[in-house]
N, C-alpha and C. Protein backbone atom coordinates (compact mmCIF):
# COMPACT_ATOMS: atom_id res chain seq x y z
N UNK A 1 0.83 -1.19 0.00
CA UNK A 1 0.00 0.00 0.00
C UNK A 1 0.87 1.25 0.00
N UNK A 2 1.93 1.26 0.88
CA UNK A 2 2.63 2.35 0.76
C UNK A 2 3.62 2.47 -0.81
N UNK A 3 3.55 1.23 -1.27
CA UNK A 3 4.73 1.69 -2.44
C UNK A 3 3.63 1.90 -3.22
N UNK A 4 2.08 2.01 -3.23
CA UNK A 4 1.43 2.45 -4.36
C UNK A 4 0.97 3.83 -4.43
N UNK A 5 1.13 4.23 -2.87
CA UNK A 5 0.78 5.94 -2.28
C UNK A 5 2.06 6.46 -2.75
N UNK A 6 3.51 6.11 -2.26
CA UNK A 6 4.94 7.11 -2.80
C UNK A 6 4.66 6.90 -4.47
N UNK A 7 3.68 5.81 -5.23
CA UNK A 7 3.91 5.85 -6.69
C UNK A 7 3.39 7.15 -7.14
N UNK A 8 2.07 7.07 -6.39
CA UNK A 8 0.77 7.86 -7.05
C UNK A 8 1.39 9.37 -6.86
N UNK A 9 2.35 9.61 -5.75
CA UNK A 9 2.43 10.96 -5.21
C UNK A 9 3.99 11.30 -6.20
N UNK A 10 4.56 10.39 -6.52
CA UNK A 10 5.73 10.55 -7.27
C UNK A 10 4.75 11.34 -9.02
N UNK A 11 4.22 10.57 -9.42
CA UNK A 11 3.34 10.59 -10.39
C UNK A 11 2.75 11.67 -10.50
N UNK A 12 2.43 12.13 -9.42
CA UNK A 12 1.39 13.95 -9.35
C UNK A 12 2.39 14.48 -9.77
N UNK A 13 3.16 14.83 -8.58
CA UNK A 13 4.70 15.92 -8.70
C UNK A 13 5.05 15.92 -9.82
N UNK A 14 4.88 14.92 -10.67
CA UNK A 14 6.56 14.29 -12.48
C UNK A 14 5.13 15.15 -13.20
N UNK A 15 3.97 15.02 -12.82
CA UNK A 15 2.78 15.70 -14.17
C UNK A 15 2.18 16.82 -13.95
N UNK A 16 2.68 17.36 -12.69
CA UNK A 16 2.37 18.77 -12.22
C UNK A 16 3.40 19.61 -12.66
N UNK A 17 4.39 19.37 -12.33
CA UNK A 17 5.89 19.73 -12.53
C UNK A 17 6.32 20.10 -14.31
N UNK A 18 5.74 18.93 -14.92
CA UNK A 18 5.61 18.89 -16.55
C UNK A 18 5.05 19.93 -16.99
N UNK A 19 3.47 19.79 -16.86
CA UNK A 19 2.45 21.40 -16.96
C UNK A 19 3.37 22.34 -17.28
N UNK A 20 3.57 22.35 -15.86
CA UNK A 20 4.63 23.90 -15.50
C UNK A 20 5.01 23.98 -16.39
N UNK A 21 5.93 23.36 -16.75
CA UNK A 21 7.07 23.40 -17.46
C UNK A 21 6.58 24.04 -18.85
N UNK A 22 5.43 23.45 -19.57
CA UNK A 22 5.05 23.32 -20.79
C UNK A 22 4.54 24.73 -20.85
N UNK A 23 3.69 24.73 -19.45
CA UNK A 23 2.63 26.05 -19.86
C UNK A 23 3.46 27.30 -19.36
N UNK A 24 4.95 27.17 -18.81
CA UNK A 24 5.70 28.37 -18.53
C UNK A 24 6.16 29.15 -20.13
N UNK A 25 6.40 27.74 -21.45
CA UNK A 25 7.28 27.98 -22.49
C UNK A 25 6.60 28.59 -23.59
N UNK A 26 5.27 28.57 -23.31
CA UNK A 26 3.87 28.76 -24.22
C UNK A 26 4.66 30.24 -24.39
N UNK A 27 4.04 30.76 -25.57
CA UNK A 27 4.63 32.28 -25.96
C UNK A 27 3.84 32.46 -26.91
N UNK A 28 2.03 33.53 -26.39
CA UNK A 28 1.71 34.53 -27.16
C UNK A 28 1.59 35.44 -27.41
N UNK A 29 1.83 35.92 -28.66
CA UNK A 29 1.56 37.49 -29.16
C UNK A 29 0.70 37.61 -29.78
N UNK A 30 0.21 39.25 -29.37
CA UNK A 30 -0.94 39.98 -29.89
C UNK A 30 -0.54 41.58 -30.31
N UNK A 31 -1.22 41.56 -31.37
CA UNK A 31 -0.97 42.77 -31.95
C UNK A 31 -1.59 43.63 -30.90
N UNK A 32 -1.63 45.11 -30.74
CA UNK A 32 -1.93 46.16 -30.06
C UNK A 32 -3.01 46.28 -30.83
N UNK A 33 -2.97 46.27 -32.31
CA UNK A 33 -3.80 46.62 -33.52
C UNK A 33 -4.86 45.03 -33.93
N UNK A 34 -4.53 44.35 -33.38
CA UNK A 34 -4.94 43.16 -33.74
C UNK A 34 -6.99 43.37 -34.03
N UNK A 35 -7.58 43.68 -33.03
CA UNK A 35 -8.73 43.95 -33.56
C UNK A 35 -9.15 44.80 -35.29
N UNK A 36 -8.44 45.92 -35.10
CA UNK A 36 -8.75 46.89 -36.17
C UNK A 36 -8.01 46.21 -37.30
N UNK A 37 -7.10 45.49 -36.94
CA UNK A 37 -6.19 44.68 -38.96
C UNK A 37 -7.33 43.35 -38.65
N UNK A 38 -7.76 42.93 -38.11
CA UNK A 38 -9.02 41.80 -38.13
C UNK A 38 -10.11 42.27 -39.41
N UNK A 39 -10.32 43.12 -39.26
CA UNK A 39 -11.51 43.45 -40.04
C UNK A 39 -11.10 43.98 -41.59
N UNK A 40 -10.03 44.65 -41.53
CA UNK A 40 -9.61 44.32 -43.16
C UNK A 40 -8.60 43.84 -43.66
N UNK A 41 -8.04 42.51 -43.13
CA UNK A 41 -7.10 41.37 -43.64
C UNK A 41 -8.36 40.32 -43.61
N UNK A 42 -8.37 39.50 -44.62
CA UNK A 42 -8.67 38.56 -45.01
C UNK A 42 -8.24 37.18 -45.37
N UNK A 43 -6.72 37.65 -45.55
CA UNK A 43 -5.52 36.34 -46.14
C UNK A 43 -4.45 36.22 -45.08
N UNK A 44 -4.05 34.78 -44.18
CA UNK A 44 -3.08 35.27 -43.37
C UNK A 44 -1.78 34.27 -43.96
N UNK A 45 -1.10 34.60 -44.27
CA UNK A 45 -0.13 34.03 -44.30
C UNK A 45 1.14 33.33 -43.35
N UNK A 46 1.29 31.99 -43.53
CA UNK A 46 2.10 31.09 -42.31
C UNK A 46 3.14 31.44 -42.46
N UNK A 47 4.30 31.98 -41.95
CA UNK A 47 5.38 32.47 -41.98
C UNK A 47 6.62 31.00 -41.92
N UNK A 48 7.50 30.41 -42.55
CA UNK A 48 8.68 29.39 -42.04
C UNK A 48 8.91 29.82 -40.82
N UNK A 49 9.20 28.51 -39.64
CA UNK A 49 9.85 28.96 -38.78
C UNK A 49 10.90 28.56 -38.54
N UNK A 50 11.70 29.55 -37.71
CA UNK A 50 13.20 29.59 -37.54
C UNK A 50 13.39 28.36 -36.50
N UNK A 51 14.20 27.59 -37.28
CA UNK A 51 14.47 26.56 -36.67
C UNK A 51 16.24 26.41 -36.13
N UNK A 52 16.87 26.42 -35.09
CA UNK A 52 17.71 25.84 -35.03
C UNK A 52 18.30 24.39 -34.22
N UNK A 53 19.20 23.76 -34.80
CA UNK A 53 19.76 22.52 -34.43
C UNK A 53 21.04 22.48 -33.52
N UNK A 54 20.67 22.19 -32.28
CA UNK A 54 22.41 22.41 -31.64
C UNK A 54 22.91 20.84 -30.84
N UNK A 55 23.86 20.79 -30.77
CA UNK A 55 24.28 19.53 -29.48
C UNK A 55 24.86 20.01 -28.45
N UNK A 56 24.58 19.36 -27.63
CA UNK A 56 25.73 19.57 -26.36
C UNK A 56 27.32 19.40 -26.95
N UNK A 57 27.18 18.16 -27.38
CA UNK A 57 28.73 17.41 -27.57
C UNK A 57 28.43 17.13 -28.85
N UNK A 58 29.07 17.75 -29.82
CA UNK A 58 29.32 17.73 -31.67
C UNK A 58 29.04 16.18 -32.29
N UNK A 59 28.71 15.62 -32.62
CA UNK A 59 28.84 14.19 -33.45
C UNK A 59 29.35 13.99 -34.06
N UNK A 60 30.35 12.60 -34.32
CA UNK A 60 31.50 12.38 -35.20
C UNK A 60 30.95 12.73 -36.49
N UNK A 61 31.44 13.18 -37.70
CA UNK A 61 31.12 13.63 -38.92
C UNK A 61 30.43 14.10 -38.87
N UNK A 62 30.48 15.55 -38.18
CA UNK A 62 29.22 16.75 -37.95
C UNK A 62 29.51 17.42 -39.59
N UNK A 63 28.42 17.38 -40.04
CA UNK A 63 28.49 18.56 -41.25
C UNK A 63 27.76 19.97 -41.12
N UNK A 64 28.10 20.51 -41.09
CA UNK A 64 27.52 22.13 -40.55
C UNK A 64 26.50 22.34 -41.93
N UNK A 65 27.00 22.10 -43.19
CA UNK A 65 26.02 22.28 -44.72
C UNK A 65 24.67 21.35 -44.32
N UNK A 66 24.96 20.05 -44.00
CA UNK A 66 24.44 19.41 -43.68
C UNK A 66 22.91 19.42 -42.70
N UNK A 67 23.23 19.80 -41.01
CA UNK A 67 22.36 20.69 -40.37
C UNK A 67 22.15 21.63 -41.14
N UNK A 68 22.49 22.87 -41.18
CA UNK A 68 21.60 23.68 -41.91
C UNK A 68 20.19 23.26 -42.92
N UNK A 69 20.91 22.22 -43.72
CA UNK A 69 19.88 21.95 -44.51
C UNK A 69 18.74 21.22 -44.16
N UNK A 70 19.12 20.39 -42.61
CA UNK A 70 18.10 19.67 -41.43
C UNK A 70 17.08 20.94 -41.25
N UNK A 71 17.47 21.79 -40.75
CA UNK A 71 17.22 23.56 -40.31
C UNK A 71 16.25 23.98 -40.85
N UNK A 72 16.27 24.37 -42.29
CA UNK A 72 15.43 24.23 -43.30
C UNK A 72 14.22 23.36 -43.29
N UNK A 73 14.84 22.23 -43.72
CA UNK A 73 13.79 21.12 -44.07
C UNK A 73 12.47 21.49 -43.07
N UNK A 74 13.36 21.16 -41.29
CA UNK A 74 12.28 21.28 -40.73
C UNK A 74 11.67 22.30 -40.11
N UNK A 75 11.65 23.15 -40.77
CA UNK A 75 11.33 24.94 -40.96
C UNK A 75 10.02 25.28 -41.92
N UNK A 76 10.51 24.11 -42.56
CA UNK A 76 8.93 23.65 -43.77
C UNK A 76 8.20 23.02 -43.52
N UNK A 77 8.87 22.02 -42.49
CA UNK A 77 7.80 20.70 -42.71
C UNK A 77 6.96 21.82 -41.42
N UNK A 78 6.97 22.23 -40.15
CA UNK A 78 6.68 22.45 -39.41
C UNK A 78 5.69 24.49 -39.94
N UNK A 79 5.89 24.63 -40.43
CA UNK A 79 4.91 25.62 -41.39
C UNK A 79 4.06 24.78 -42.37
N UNK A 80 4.48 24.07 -43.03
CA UNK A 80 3.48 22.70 -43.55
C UNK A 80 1.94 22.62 -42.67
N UNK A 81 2.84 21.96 -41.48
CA UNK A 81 2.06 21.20 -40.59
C UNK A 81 1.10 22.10 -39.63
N UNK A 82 1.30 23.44 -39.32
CA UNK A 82 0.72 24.66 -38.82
C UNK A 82 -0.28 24.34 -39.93
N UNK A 83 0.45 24.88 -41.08
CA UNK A 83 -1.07 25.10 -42.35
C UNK A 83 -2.23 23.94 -42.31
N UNK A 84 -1.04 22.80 -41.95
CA UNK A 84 -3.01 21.96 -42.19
C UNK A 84 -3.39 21.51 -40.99
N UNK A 85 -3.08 21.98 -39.81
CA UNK A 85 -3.91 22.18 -38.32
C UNK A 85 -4.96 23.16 -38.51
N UNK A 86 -4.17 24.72 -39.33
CA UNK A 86 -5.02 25.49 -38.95
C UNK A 86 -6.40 25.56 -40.16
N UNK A 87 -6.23 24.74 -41.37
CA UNK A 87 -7.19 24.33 -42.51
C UNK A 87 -8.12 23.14 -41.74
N UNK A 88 -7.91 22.61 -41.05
CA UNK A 88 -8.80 21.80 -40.21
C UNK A 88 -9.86 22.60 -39.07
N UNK A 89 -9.17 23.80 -38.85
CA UNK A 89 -9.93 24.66 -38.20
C UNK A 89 -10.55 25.92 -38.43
N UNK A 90 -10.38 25.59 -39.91
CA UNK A 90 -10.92 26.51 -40.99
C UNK A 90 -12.07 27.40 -40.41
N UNK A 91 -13.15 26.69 -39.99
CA UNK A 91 -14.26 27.38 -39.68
C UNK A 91 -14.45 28.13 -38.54
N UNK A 92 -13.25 27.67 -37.32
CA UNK A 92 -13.36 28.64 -36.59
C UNK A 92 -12.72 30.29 -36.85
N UNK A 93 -12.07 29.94 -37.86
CA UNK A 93 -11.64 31.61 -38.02
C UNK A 93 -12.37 32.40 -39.42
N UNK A 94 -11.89 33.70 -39.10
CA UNK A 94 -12.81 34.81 -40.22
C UNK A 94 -12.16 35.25 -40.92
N UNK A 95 -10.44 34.22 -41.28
CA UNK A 95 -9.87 34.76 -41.96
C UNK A 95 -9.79 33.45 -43.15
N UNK A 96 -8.49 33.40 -44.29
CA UNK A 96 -8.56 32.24 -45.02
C UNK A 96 -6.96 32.30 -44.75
N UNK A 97 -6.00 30.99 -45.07
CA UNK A 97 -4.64 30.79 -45.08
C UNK A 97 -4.52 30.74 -46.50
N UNK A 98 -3.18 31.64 -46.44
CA UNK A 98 -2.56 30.70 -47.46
C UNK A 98 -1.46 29.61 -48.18
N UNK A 99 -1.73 29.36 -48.69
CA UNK A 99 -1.06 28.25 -49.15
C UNK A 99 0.48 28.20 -48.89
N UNK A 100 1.22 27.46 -47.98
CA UNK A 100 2.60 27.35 -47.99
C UNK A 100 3.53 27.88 -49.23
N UNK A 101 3.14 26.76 -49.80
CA UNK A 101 3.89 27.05 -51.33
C UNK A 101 4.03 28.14 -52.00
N UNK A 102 2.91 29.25 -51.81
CA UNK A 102 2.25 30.17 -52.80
C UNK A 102 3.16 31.45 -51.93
N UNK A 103 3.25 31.01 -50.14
CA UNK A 103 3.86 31.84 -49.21
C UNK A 103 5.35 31.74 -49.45
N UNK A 104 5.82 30.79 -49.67
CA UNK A 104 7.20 30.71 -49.83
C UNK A 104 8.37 31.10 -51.07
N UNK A 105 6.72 30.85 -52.56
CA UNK A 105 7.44 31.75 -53.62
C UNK A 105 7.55 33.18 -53.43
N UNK A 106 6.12 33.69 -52.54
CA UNK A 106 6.47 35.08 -52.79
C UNK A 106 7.80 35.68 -51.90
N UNK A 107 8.11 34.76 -50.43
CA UNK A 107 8.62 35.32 -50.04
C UNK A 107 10.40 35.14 -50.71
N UNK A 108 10.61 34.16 -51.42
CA UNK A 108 11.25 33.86 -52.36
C UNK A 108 11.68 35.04 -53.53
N UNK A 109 10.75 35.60 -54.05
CA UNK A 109 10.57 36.72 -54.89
C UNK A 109 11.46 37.74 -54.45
N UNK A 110 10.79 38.26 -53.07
CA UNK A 110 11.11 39.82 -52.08
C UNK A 110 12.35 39.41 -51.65
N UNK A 111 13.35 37.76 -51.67
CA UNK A 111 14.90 38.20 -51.16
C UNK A 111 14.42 37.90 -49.70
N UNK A 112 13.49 37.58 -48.83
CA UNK A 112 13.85 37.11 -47.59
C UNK A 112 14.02 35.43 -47.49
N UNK A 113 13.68 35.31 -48.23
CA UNK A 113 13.03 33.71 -47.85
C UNK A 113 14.55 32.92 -49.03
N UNK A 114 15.12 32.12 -48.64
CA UNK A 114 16.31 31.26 -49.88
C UNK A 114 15.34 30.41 -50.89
C-alpha cells in the first residue's frame, strides 16, 4: 500500500511539474492593432519557422552544410504542418490561409526567404 501511495504521489509531482514546465514555455503574441487589422485582412499568411539545431557534444562527422539543410527542411515541414492544423480549423476563423507554397514563392521573390 505504501509503495502504491509514494507511486501515485511521485506521479502527481513528475505531471504537475511537466504542466509547469510546458505552460511556462507557451509564448503569445498579440498585436496592439490586432482587432482593427481583423476586419480588413482577409488572407493570413504562415510564416517558415526559424528553426535551429544544436548539441551539447558535436557528433562524429558533424556537417555544418548538412544541419543547416536539417534547419530548413524542418522549418517547412513544421509551417506545412501549422497550415493543415489550422485548414482543419478553418471554420473557426474569419480569416482564409494561405497556401505554404504560394507563401514561400512570394517570399522567395522579395529576397527574404532562400
Amino acid at each position: 500500500m505504501k509503495k502504491i501511495l509514494l507511486t501515485l504521489a511521485i506521479l502527481c509531482c513528475f505531471t504537475v511539474l511537466t504542466k509547469a514546465q510546458f505552460e511556462g514555455s507557451k509564448q503569445i503574441f498579440e498585436s496592439p492593432k490586432l482587432k482593427e487589422t481583423i476586419k480588413t485582412q482577409k488572407i493570413v499568411a504562415i510564416l517558415p519557422f526559424e528553426v535551429k539545431i544544436s548539441y551539447r557534444k558535436q557528433p562524429k562527422n558533424f556537417n555544418p552544410e548538412a544541419n543547416k539543410n536539417q534547419e530548413e527542411s524542418m522549418a517547412k515541414s513544421i509551417q506545412a504542418s501549422m497550415y493543415t492544423f489550422l485548414l482543419r480549423k478553418a471554420s473557426d476563423y474569419t480569416v482564409t490561409f494561405q497556401d505554404v507554397d504560394k507563401t514561400n514563392i512570394l517570399l522567395k521573390k522579395a529576397g527574404v526567404f532562400r
